[in-house]
C-alpha atoms as a PDB file:
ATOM      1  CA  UNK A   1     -13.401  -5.309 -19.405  1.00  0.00           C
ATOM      2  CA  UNK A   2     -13.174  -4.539 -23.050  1.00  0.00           C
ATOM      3  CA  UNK A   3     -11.004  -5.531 -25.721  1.00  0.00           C
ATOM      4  CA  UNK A   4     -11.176  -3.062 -28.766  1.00  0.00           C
ATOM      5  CA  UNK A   5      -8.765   0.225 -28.408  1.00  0.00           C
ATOM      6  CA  UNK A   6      -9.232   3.604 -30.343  1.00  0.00           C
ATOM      7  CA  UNK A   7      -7.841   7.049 -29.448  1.00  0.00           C
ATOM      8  CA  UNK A   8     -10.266   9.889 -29.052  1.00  0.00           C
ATOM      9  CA  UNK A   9     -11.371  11.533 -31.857  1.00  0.00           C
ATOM     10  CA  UNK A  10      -9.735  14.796 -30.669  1.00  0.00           C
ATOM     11  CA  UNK A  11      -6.908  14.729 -28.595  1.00  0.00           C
ATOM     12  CA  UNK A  12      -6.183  17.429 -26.299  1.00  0.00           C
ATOM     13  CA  UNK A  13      -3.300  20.257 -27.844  1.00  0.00           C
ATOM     14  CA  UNK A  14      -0.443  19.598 -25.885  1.00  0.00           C
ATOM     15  CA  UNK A  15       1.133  22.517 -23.555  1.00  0.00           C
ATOM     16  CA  UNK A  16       3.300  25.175 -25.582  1.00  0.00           C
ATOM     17  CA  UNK A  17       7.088  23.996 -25.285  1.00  0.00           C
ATOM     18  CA  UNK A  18       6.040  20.551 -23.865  1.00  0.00           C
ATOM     19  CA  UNK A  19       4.660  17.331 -24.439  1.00  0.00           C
ATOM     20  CA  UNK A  20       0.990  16.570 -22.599  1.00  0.00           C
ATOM     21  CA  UNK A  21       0.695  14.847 -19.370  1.00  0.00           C
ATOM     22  CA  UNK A  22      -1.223  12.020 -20.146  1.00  0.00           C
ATOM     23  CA  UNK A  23      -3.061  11.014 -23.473  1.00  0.00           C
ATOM     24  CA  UNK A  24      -6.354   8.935 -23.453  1.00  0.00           C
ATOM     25  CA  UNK A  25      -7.897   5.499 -24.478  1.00  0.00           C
ATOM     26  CA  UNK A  26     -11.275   5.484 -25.321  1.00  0.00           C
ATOM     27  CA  UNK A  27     -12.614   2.137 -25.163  1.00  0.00           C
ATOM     28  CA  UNK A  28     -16.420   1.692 -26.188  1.00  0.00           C
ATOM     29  CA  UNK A  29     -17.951   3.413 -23.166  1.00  0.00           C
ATOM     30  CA  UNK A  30     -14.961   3.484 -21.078  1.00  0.00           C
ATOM     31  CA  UNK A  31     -12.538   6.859 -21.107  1.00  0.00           C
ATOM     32  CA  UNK A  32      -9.173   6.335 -19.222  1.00  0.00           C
ATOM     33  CA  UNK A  33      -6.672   8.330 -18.704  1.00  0.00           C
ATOM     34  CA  UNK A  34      -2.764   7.357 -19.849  1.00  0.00           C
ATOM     35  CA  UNK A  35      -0.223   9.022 -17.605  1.00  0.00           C
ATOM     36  CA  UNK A  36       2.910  10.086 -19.370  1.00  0.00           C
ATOM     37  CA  UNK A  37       5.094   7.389 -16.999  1.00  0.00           C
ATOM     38  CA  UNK A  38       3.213   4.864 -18.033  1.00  0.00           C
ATOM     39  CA  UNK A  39       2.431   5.352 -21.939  1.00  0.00           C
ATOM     40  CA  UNK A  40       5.713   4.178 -23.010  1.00  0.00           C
ATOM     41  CA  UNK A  41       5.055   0.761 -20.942  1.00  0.00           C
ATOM     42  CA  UNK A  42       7.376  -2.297 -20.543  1.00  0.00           C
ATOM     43  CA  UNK A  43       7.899  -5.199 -22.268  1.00  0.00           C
ATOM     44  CA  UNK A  44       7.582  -8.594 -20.994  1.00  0.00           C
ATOM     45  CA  UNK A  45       8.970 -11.858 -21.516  1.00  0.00           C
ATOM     46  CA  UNK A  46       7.103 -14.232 -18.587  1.00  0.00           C
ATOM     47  CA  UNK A  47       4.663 -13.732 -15.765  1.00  0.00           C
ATOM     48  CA  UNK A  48       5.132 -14.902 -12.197  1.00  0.00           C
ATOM     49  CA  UNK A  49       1.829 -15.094 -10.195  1.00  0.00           C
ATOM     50  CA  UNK A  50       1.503 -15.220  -6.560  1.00  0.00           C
ATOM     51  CA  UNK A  51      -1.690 -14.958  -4.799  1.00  0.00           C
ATOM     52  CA  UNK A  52      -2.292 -13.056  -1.878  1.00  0.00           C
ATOM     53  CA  UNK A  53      -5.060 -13.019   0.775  1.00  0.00           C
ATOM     54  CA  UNK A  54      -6.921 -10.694  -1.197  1.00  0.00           C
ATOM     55  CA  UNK A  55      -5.278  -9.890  -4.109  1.00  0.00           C
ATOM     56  CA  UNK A  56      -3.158 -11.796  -7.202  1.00  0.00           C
ATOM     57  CA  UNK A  57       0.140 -10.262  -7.910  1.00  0.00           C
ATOM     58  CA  UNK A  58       1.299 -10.287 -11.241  1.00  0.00           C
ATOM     59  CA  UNK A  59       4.913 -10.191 -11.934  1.00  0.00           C
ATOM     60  CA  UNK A  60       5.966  -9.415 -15.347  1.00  0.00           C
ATOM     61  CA  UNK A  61       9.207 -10.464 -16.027  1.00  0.00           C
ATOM     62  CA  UNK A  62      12.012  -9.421 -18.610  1.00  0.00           C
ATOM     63  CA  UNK A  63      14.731 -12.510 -19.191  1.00  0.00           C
ATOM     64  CA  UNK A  64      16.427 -10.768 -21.845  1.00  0.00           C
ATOM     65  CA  UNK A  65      19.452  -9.167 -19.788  1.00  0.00           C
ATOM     66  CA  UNK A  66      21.212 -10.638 -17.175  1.00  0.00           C
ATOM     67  CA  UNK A  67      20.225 -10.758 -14.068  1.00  0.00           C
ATOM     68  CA  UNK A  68      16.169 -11.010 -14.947  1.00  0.00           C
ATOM     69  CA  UNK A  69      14.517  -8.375 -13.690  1.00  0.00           C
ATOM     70  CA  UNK A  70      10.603  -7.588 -12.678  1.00  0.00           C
ATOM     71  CA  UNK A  71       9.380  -5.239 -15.270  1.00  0.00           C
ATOM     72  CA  UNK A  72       5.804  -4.744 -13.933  1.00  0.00           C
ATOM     73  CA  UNK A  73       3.994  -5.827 -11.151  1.00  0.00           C
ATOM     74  CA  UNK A  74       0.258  -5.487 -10.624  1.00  0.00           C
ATOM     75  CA  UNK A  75      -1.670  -6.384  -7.622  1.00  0.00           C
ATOM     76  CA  UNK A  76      -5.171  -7.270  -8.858  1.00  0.00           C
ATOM     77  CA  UNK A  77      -8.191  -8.128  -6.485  1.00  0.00           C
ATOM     78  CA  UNK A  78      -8.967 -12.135  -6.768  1.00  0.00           C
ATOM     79  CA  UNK A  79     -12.667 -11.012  -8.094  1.00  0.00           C
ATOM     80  CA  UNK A  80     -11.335  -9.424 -11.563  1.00  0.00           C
ATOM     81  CA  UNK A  81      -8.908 -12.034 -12.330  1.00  0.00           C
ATOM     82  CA  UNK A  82     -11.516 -14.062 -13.729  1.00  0.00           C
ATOM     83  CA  UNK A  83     -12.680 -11.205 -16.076  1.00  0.00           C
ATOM     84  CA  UNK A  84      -8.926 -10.477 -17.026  1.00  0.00           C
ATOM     85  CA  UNK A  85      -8.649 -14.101 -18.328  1.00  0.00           C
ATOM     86  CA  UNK A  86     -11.461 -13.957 -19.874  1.00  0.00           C
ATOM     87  CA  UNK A  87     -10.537 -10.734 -21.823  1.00  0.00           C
ATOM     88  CA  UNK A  88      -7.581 -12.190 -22.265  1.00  0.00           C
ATOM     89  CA  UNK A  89      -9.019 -15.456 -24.324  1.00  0.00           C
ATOM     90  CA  UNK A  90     -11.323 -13.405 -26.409  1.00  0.00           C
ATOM     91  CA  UNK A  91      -8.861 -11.527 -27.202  1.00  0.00           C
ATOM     92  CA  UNK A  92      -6.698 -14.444 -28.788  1.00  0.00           C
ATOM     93  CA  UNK A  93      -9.266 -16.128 -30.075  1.00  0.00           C
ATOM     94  CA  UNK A  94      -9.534 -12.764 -32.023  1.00  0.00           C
ATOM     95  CA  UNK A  95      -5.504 -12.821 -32.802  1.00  0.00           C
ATOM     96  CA  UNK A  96      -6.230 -16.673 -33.774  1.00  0.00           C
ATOM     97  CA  UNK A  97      -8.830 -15.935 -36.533  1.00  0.00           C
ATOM     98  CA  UNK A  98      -7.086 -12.783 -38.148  1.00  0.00           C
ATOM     99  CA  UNK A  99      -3.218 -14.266 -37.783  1.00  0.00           C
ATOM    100  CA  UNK A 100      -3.545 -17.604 -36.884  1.00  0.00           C
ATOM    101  CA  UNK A 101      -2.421 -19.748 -34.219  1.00  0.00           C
ATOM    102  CA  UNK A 102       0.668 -17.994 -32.786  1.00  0.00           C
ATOM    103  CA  UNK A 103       4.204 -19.958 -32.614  1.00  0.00           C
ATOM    104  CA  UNK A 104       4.583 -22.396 -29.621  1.00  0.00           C
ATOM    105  CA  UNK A 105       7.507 -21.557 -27.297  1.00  0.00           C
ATOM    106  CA  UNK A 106       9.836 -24.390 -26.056  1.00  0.00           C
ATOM    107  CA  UNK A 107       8.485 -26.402 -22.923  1.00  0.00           C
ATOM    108  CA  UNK A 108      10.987 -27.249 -20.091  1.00  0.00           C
ATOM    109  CA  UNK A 109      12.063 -30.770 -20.351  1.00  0.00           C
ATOM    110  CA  UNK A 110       9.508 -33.191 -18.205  1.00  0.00           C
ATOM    111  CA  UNK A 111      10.905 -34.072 -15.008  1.00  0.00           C
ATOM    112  CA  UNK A 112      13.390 -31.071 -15.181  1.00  0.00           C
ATOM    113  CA  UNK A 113      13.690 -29.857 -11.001  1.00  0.00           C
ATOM    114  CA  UNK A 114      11.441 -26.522 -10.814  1.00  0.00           C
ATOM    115  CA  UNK A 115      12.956 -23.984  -8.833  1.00  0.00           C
ATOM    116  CA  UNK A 116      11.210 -22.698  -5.887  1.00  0.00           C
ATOM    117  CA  UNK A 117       9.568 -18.883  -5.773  1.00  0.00           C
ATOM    118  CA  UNK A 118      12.362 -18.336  -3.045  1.00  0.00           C
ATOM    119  CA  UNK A 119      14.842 -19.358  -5.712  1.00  0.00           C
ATOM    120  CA  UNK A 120      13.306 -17.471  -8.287  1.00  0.00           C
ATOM    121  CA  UNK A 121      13.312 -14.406  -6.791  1.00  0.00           C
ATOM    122  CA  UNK A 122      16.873 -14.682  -5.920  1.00  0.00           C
ATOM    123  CA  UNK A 123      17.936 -14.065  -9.411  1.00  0.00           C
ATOM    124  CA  UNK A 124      15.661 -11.622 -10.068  1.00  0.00           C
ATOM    125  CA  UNK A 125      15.976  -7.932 -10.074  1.00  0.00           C
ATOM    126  CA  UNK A 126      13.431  -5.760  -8.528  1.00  0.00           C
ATOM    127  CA  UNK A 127      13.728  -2.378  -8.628  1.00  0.00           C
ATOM    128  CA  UNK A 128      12.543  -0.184  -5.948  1.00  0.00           C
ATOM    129  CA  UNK A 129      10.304   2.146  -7.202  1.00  0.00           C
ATOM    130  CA  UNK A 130       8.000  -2.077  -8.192  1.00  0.00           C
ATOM    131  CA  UNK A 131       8.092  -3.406  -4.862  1.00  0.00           C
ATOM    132  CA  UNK A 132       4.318  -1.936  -3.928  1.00  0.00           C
ATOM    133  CA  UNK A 133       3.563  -2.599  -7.689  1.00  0.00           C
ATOM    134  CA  UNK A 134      -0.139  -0.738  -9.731  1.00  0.00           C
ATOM    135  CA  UNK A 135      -2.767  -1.757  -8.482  1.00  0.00           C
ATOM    136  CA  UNK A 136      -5.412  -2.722 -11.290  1.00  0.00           C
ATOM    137  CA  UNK A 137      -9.051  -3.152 -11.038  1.00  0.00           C
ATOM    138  CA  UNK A 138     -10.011  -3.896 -15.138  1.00  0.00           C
ATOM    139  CA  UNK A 139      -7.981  -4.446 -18.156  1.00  0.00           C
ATOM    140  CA  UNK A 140      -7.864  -3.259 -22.106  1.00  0.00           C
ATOM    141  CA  UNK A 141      -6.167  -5.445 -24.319  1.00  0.00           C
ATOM    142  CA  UNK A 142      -5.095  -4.880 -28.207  1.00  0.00           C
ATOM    143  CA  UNK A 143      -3.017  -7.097 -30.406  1.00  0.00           C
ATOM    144  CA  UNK A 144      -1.348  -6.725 -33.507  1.00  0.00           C
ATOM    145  CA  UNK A 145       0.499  -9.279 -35.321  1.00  0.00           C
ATOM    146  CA  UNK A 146       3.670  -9.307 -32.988  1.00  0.00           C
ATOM    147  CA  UNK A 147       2.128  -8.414 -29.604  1.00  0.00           C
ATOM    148  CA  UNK A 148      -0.187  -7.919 -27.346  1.00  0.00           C
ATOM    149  CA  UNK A 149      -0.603  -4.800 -25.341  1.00  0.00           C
ATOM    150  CA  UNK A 150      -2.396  -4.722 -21.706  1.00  0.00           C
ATOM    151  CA  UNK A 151      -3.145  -1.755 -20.190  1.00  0.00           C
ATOM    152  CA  UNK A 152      -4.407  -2.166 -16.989  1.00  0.00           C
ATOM    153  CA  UNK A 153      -6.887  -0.077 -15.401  1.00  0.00           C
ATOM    154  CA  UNK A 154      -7.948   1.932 -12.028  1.00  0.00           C
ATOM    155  CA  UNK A 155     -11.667   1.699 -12.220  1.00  0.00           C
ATOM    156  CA  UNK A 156     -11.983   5.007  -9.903  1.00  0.00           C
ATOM    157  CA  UNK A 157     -13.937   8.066  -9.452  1.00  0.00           C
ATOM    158  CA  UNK A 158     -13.979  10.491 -11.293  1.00  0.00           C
ATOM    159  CA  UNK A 159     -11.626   8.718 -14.351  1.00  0.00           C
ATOM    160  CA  UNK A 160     -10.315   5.980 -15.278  1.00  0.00           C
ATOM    161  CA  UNK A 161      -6.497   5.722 -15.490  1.00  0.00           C
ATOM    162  CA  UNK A 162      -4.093   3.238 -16.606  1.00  0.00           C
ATOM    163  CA  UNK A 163      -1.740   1.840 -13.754  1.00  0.00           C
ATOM    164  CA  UNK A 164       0.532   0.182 -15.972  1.00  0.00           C
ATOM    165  CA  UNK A 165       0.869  -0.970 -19.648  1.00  0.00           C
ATOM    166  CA  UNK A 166       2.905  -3.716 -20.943  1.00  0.00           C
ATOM    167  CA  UNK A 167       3.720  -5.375 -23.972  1.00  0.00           C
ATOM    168  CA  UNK A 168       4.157  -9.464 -24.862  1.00  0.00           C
ATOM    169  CA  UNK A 169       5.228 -11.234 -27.495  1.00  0.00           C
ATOM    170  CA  UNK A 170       2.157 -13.371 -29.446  1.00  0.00           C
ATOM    171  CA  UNK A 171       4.087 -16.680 -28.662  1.00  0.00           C
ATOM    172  CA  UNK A 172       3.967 -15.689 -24.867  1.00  0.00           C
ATOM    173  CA  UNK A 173       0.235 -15.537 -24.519  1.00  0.00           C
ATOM    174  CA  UNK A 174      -1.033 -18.664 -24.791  1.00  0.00           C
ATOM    175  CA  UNK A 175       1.595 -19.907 -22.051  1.00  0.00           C
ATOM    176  CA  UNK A 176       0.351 -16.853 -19.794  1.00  0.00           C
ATOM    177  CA  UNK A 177      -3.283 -17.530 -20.419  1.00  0.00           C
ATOM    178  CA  UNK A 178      -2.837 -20.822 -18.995  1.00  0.00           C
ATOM    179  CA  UNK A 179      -0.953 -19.963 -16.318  1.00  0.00           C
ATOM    180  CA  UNK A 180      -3.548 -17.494 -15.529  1.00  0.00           C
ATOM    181  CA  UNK A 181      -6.328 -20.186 -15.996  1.00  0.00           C
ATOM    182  CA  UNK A 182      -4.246 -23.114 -13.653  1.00  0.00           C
ATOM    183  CA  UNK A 183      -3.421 -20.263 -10.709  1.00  0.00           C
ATOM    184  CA  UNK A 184      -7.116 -19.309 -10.718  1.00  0.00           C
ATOM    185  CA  UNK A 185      -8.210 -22.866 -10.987  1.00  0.00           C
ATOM    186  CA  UNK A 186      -6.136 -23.891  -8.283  1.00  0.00           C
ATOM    187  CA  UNK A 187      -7.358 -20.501  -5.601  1.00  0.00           C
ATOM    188  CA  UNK A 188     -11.063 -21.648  -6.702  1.00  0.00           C
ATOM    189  CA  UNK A 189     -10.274 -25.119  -4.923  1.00  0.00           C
ATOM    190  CA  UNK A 190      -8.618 -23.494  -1.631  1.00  0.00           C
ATOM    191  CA  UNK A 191     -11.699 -21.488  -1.215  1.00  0.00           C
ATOM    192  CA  UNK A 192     -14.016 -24.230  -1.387  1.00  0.00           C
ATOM    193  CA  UNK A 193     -11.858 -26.520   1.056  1.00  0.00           C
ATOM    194  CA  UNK A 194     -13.157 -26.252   4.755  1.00  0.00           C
ATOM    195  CA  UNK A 195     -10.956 -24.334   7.131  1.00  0.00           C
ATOM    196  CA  UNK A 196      -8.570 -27.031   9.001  1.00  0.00           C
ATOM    197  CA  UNK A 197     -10.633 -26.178  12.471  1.00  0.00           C
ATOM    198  CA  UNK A 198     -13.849 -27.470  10.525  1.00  0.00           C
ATOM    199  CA  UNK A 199     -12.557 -30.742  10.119  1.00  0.00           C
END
């Protein structure tokens, strides 16, 4: 996982009469492809995670409309979730030093009745073409002042690609980031519990 993002030093001439398929990300020693569906990416507002027997599945959500709707979903294996968060810290602590701490969003008020996932996803859009989601294997990350921008990877022979980009707010990573910690925390103490026919 990496965190610095530069374009290649020669991109490829794009087709007479059209615009290229993909561009690419070159990323220290890492060269991934950007597929044209994905380059524009999709911005999000909030992150639902859910995790899976084998995988974490990361639901980006976008509460600016009415009703919410998913705007990315990536299912990641449980072994690179630890190096997402960790890209994911650096790269703060990065934002942190140039900009500053980033603005605090509004907490719900304590003892305010959490709705269930069922409930949740009730209200939620999801489009069909999201329901299987990108899968994701690694992770880029850049910042600037206003946002953060993830680009998520598949690690796969022979390139690179990126399964999905999308965009957040500053203010909305340091909420994420801890949600990400506090899932991962929490499927770190189900896998050292004994199974219930060991007991």
């Amino acid at each position: 996982m990496s965190n610095d993002q530069t374009p290649p030093p020669n991109p490829p001439n794009p087709p007479e009469g059209g615009s290229p398929p993909s561009e690419q990300v070159r990323v220290q020693h890492i060269t991934a492809r950007v597929p044209e569906h994905v380059s524009r990416g999709a911005f999000s507002t909030g992150l639902i995670v859910m995790t899976g027997g084998t995988e974490f599945i990361l639901d980006f959500i976008q509460n600016i409309g009415h009703p919410p709707q998913v705007a990315a979903r990536i299912v990641m294996p449980h072994t690179t979730m630890p190096q997402f968060i960790q890209a994911l810290r650096t790269n703060l602590d990065m934002y942190v030093q140039r900009f500053g701490q980033p603005p605090e969003l509004p907490r719900p008020q304590p003892g305010a009745r959490q709705p269930s996932a069922q409930e949740i996803y009730d209200e939620l859009k999801m489009p069909d073409g999201l329901l299987s989601g990108a899968y994701a294997n690694g992770v880029m990350i850049g910042h600037t002042a206003a946002e953060f921008k993830l680009d998520f990877l598949t690690n796969l022979f022979p390139h690179s690609a990126v399964s999905s980009r999308v965009f957040l707010s500053a203010p909305q990573v340091p909420r994420i980031l801890e949600s990400l910690s506090n899932t991962y925390q929490q499927f770190q103490q189900r896998l050292r519990q004994p199974p219930p026919d060991a007991q």
